[in-house]
Protein backbone atom coordinates (compact mmCIF):
# COMPACT_ATOMS: atom_id res chain seq x y z
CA UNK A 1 355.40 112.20 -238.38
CA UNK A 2 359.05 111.93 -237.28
CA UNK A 3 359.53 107.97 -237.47
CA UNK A 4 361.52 108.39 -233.68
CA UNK A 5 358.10 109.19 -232.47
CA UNK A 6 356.95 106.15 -233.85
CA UNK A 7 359.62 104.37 -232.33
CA UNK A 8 359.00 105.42 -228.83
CA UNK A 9 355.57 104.67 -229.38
CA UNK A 10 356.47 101.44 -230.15
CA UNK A 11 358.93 100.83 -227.16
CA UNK A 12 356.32 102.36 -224.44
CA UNK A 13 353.17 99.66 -226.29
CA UNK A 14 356.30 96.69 -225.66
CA UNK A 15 356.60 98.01 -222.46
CA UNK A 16 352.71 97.47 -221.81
CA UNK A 17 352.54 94.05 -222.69
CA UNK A 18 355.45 93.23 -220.71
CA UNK A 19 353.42 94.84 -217.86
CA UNK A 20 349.89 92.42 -218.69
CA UNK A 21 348.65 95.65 -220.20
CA UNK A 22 347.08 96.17 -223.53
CA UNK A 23 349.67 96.83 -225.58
CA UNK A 24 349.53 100.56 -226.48
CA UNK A 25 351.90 103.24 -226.44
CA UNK A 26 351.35 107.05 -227.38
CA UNK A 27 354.15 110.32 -227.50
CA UNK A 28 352.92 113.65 -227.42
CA UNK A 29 354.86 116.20 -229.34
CA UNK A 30 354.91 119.83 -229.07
CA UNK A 31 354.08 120.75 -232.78
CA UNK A 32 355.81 123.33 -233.04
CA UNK A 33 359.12 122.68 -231.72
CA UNK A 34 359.04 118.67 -232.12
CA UNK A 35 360.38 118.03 -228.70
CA UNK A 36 358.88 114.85 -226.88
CA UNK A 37 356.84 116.02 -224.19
CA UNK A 38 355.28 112.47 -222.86
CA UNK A 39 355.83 109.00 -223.47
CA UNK A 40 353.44 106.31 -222.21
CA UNK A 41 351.57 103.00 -222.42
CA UNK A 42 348.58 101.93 -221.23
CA UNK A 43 348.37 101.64 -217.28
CA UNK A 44 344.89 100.46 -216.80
CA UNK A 45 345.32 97.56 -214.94
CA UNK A 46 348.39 98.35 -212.98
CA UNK A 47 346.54 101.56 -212.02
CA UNK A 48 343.14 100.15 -211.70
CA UNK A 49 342.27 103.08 -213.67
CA UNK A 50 340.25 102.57 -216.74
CA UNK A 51 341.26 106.04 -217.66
CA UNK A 52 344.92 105.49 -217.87
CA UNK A 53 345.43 104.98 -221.57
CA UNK A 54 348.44 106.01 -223.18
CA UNK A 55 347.06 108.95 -224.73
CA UNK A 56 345.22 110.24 -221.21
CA UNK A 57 349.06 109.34 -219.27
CA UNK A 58 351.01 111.33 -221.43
CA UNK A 59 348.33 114.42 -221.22
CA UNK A 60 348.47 113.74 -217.23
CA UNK A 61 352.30 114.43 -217.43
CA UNK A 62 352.46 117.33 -219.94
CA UNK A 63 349.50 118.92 -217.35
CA UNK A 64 351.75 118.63 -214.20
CA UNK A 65 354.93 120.06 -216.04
CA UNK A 66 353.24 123.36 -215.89
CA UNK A 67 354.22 124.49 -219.35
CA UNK A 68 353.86 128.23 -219.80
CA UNK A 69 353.33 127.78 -223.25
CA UNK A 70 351.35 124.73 -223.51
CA UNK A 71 348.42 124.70 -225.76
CA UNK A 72 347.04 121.42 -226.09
CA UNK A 73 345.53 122.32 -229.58
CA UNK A 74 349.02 122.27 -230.69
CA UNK A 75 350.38 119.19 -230.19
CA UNK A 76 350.04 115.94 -231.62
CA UNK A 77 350.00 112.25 -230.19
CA UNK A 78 351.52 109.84 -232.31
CA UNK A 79 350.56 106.40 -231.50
CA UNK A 80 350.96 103.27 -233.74
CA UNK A 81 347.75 101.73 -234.88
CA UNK A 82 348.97 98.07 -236.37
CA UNK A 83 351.23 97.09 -233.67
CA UNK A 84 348.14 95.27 -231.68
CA UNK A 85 348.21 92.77 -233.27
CA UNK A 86 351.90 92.12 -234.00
CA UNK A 87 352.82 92.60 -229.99
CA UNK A 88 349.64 90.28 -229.24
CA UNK A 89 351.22 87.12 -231.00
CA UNK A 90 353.35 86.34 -228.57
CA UNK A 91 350.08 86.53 -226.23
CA UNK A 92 348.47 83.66 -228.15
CA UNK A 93 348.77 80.40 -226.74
CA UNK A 94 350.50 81.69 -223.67
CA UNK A 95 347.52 81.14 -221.83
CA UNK A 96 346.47 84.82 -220.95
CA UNK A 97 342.86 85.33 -221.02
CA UNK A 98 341.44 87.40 -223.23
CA UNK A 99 344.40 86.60 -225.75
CA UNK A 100 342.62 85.89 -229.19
CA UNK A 101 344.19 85.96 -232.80
């Protein structure tokens, strides 16, 4: 996994928790050409959606590009699994509810 997926991943979950959401982020590559399709984070609560996880936005987006050629068996979603708890710290003692260590 290209670590510039990683990084966008990263930036979107940032992007999250600057919004009050949880903070995950998730990029969906085409496979076989490596080109960034979607970039997302979590949009639950500004959507009022519990659906609209990182992973389900970017698949929304890739669906309404139309792709000819998109097979969704073919692509991956990279999406960090240890930042949680690093982008929560600054969470703690902030006063958010729902913030625990």
């Amino acid at each position: 996994m290209s670590a510039d997926f990683m990084t966008r991943a990263l930036a979107q979950a940032e992007a999250a928790r600057d919004r009050g959401e949880v903070p995950v982020g998730a990029v969906l590559v085409d496979s076989g050409n490596g080109r960034i399709l979607a970039a997302a984070g979590n949009r639950c609560r500004e959507l009022n959606d519990p659906t609209a996880h990182a992973e389900m936005v970017d698949v929304a987006v890739v669906e309404k590009m139309s792709l000819p050629d998109f097979d969704p068996s073919a692509e991956i979603v990279a999406r960090p699994r240890w930042p949680l708890d690093k982008l929560a710290k600054p969470m703690l003692g902030s006063g958010k509810k729902g913030a625990k260590a």
